[in-house]
PDB file of N, CA and C in Angstrom:
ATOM      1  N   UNK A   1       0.824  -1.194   0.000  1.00  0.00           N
ATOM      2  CA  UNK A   1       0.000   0.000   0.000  1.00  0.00           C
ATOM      3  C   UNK A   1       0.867   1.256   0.000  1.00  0.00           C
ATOM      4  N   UNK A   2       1.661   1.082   0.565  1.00  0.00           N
ATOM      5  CA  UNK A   2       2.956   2.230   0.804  1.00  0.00           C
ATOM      6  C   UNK A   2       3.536   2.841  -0.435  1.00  0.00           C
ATOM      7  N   UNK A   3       3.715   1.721  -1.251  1.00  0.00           N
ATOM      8  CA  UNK A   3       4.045   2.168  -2.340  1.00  0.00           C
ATOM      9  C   UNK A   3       3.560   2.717  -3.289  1.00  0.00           C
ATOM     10  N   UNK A   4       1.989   2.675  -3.690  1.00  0.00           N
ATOM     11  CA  UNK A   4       1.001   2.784  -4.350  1.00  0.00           C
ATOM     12  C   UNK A   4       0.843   4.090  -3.913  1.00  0.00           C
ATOM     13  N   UNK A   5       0.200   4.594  -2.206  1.00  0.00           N
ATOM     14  CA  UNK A   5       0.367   6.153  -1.743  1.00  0.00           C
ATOM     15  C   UNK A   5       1.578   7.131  -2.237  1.00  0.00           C
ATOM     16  N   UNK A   6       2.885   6.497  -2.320  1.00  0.00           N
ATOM     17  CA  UNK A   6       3.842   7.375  -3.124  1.00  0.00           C
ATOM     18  C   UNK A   6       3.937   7.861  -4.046  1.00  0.00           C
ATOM     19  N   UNK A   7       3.603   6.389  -4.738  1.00  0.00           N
ATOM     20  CA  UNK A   7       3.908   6.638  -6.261  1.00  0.00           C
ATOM     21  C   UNK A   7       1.926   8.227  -6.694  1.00  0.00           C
ATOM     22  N   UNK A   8       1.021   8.183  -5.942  1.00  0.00           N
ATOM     23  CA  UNK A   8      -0.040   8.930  -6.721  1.00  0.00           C
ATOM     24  C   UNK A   8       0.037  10.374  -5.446  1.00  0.00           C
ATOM     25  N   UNK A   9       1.115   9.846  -4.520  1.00  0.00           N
ATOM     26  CA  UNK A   9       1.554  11.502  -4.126  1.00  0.00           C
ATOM     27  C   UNK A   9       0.814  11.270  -2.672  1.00  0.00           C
ATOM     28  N   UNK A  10       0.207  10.651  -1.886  1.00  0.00           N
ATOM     29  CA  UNK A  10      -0.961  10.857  -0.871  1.00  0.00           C
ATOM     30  C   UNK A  10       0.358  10.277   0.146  1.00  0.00           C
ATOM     31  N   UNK A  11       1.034  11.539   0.145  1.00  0.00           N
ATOM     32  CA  UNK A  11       2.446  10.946   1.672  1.00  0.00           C
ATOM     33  C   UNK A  11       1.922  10.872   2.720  1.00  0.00           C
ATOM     34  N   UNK A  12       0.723  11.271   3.291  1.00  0.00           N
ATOM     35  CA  UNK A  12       0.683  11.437   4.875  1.00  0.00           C
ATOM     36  C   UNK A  12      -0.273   9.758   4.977  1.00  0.00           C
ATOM     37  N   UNK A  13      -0.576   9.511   3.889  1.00  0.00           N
ATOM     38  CA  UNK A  13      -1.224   7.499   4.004  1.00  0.00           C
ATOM     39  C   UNK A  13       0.051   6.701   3.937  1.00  0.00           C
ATOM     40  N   UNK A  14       0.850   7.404   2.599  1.00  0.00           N
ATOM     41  CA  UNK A  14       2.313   6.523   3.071  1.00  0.00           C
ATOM     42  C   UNK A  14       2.923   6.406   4.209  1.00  0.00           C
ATOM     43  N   UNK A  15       3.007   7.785   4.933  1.00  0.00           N
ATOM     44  CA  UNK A  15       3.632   7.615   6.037  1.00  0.00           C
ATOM     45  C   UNK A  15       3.147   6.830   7.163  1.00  0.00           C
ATOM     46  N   UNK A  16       1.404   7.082   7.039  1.00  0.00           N
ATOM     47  CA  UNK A  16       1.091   5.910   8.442  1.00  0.00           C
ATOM     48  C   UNK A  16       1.337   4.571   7.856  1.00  0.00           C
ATOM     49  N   UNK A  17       0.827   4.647   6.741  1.00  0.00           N
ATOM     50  CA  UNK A  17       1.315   2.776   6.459  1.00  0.00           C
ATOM     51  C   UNK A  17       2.823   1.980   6.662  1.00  0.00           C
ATOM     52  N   UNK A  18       3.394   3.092   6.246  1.00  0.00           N
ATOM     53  CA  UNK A  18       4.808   2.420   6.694  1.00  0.00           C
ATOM     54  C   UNK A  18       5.090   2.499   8.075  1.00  0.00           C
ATOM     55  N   UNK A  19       4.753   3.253   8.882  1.00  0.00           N
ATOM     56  CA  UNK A  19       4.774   3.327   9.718  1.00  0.00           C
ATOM     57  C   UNK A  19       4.204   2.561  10.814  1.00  0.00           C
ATOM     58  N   UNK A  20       3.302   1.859  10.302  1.00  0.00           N
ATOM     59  CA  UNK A  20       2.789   0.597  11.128  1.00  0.00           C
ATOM     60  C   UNK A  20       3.274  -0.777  10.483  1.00  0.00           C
ATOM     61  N   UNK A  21       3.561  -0.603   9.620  1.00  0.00           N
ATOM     62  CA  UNK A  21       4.341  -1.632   9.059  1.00  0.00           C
ATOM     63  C   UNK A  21       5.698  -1.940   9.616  1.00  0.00           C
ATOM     64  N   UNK A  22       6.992  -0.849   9.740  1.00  0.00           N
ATOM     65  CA  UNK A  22       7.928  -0.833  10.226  1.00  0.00           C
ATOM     66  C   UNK A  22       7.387  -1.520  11.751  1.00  0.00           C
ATOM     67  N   UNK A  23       6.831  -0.997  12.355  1.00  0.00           N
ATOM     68  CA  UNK A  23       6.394  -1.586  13.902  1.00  0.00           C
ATOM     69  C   UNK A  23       6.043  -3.247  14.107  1.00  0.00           C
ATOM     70  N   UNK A  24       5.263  -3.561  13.036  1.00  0.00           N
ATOM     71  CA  UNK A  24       5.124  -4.619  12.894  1.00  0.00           C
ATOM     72  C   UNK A  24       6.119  -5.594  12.469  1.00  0.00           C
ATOM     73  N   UNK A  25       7.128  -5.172  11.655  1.00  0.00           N
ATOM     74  CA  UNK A  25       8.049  -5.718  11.118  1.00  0.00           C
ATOM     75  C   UNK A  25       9.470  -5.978  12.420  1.00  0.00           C
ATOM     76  N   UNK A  26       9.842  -4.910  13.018  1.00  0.00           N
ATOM     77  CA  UNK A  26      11.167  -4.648  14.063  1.00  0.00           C
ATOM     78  C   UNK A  26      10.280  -5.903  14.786  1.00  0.00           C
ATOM     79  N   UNK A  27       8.631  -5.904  15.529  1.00  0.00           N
ATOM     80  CA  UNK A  27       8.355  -7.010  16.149  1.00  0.00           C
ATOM     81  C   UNK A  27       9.083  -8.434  15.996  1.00  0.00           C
ATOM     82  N   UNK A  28       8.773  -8.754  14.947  1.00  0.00           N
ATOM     83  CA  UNK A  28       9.028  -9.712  13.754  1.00  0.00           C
ATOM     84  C   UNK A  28      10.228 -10.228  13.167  1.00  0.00           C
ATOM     85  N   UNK A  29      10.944  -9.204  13.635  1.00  0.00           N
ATOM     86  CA  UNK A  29      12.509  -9.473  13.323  1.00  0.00           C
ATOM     87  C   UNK A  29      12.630  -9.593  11.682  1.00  0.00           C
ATOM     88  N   UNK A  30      11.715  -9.377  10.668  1.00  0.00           N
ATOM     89  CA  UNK A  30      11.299  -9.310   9.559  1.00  0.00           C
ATOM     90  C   UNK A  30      12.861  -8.529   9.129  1.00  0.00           C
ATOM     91  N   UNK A  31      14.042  -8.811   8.890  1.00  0.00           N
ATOM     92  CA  UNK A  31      15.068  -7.817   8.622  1.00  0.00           C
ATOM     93  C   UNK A  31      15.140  -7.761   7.119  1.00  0.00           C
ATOM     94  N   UNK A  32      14.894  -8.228   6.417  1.00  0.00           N
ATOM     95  CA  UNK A  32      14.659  -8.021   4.871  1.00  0.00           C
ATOM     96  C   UNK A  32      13.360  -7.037   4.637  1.00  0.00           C
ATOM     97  N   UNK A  33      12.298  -7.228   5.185  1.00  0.00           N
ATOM     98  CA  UNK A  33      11.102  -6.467   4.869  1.00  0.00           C
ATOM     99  C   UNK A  33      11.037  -5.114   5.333  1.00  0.00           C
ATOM    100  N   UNK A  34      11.926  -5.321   6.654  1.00  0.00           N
ATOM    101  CA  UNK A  34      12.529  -3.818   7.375  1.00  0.00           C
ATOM    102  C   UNK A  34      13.198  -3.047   6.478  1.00  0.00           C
ATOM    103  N   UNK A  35      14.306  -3.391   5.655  1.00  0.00           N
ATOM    104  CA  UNK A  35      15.096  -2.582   5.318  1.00  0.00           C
ATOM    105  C   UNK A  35      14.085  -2.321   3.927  1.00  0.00           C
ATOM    106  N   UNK A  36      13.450  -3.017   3.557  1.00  0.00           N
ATOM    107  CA  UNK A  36      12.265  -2.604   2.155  1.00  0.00           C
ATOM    108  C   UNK A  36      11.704  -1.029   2.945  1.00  0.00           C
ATOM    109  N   UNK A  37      11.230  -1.712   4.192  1.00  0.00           N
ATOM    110  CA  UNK A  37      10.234  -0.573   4.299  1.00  0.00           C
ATOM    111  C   UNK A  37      11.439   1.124   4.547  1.00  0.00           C
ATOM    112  N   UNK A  38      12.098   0.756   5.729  1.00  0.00           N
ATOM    113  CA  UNK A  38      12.875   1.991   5.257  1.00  0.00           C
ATOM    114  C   UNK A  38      13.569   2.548   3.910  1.00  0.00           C
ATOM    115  N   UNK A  39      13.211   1.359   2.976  1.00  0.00           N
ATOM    116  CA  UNK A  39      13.824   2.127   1.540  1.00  0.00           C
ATOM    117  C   UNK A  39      12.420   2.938   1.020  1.00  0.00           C
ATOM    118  N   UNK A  40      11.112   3.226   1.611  1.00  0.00           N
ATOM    119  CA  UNK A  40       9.763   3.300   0.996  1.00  0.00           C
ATOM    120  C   UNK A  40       9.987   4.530   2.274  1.00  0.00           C
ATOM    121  N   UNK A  41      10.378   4.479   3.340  1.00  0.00           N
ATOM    122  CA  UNK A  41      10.079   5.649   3.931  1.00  0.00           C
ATOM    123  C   UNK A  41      11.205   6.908   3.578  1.00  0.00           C
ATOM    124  N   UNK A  42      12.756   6.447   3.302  1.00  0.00           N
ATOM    125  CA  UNK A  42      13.081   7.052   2.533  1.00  0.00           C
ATOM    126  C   UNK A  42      12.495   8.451   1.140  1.00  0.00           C
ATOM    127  N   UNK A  43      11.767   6.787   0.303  1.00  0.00           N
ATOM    128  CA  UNK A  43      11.438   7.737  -0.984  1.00  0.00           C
ATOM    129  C   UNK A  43      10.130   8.897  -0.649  1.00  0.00           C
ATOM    130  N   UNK A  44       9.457   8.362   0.557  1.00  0.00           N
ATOM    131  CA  UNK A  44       8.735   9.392   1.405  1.00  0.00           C
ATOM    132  C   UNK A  44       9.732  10.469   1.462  1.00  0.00           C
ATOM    133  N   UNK A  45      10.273  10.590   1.696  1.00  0.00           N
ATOM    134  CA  UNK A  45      10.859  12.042   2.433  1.00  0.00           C
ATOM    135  C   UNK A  45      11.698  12.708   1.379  1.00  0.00           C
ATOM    136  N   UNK A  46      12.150  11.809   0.219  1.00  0.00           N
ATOM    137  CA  UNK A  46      13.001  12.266  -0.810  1.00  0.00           C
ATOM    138  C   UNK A  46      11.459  13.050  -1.845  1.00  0.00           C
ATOM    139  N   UNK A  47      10.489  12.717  -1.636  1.00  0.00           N
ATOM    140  CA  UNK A  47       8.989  13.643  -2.318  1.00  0.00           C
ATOM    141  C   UNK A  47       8.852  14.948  -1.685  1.00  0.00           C
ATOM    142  N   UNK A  48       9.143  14.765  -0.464  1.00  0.00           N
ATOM    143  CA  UNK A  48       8.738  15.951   0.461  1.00  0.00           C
ATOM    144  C   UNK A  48       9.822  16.725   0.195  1.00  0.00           C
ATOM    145  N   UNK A  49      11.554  16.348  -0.368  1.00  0.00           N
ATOM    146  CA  UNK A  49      12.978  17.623  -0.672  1.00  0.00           C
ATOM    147  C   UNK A  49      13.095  17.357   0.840  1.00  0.00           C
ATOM    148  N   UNK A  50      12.845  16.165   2.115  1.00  0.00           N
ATOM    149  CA  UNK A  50      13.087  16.498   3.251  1.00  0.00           C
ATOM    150  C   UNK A  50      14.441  15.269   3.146  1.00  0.00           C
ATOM    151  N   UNK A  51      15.731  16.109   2.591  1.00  0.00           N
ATOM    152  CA  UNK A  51      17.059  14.795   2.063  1.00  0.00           C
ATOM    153  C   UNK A  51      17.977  14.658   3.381  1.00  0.00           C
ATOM    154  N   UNK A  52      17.653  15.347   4.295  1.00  0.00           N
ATOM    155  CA  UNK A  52      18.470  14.577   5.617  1.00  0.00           C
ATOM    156  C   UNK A  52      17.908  13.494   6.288  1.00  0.00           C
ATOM    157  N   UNK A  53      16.295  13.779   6.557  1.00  0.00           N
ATOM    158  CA  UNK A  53      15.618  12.625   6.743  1.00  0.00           C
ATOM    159  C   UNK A  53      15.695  11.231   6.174  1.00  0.00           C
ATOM    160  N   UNK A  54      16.140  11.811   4.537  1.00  0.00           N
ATOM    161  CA  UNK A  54      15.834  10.569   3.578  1.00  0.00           C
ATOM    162  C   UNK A  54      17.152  10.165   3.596  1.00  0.00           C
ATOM    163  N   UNK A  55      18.143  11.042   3.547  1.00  0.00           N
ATOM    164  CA  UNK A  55      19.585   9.910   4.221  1.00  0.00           C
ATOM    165  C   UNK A  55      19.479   9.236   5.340  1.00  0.00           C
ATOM    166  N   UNK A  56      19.139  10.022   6.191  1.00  0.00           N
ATOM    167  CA  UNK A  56      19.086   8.926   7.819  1.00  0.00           C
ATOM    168  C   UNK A  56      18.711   7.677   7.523  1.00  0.00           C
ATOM    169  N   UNK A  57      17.177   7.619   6.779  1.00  0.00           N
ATOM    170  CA  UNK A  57      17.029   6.269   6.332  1.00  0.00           C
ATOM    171  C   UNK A  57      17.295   5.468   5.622  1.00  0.00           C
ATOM    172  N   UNK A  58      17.837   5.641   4.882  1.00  0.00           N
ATOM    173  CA  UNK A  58      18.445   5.141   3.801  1.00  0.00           C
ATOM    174  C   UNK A  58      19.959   4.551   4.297  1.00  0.00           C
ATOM    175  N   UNK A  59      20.344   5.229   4.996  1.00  0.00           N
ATOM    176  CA  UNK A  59      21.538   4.948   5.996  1.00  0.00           C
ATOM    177  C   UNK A  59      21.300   3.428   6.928  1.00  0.00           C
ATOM    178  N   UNK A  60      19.961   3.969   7.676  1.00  0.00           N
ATOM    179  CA  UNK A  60      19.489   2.782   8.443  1.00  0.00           C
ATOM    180  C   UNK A  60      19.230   1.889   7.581  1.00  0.00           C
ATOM    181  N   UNK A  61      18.590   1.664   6.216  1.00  0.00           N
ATOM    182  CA  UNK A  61      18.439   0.410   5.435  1.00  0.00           C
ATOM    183  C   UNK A  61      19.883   0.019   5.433  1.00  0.00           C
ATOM    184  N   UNK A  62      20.732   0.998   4.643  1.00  0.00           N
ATOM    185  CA  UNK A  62      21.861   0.028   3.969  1.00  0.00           C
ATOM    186  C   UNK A  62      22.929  -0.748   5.348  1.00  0.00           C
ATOM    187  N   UNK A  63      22.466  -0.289   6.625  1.00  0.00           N
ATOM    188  CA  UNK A  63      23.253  -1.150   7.953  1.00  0.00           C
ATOM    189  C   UNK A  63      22.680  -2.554   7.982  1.00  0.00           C
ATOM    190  N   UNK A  64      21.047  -2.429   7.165  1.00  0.00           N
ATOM    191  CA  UNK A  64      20.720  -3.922   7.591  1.00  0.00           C
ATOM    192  C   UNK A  64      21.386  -4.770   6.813  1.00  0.00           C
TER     193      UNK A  64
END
C-alpha cells in the first residue's frame, strides 16, 4: 500500500502505512522487509525535498 500512496503523491497514508508496518516488522525481526520498508520511507521524504531525513534512512536500510 505504501508504495502505491507514493507513487499517486498521498504521503501522509504513506507515512502511516509504513509506519505501522515498520512496527510490525522490528516485532518480527522481519530484517529483509525492514530494510524494504525503510527504503519506501526514505522515498517518502526524498517527495517531500526532506534529504536529511531521507539519508538517515536510507543509511538505516543500507546497515541492515
Amino acid at each position: 500500500m505504501t508504495a502505491s500512496y507514493i507513487e499517486i503523491n498521498y504521503l501522509n497514508n504513506a507515512t502511516k502505512s509504513v509506519n505501522e508496518g515498520i512496527t510490525i516488522l522490528e516485532k518480527l525481526n522481519f530484517m529483509e522487509w525492514l530494510t524494504f520498508a525503510y527504503e519506501l520511507k526514505t522515498d517518502i521524504y526524498l517527495k517531500q525535498k526532506k534529504y536529511n531525513e531521507a539519508l538517515q534512512w536510507y543509511m538505516k536500510s543500507e546497515k541492515i
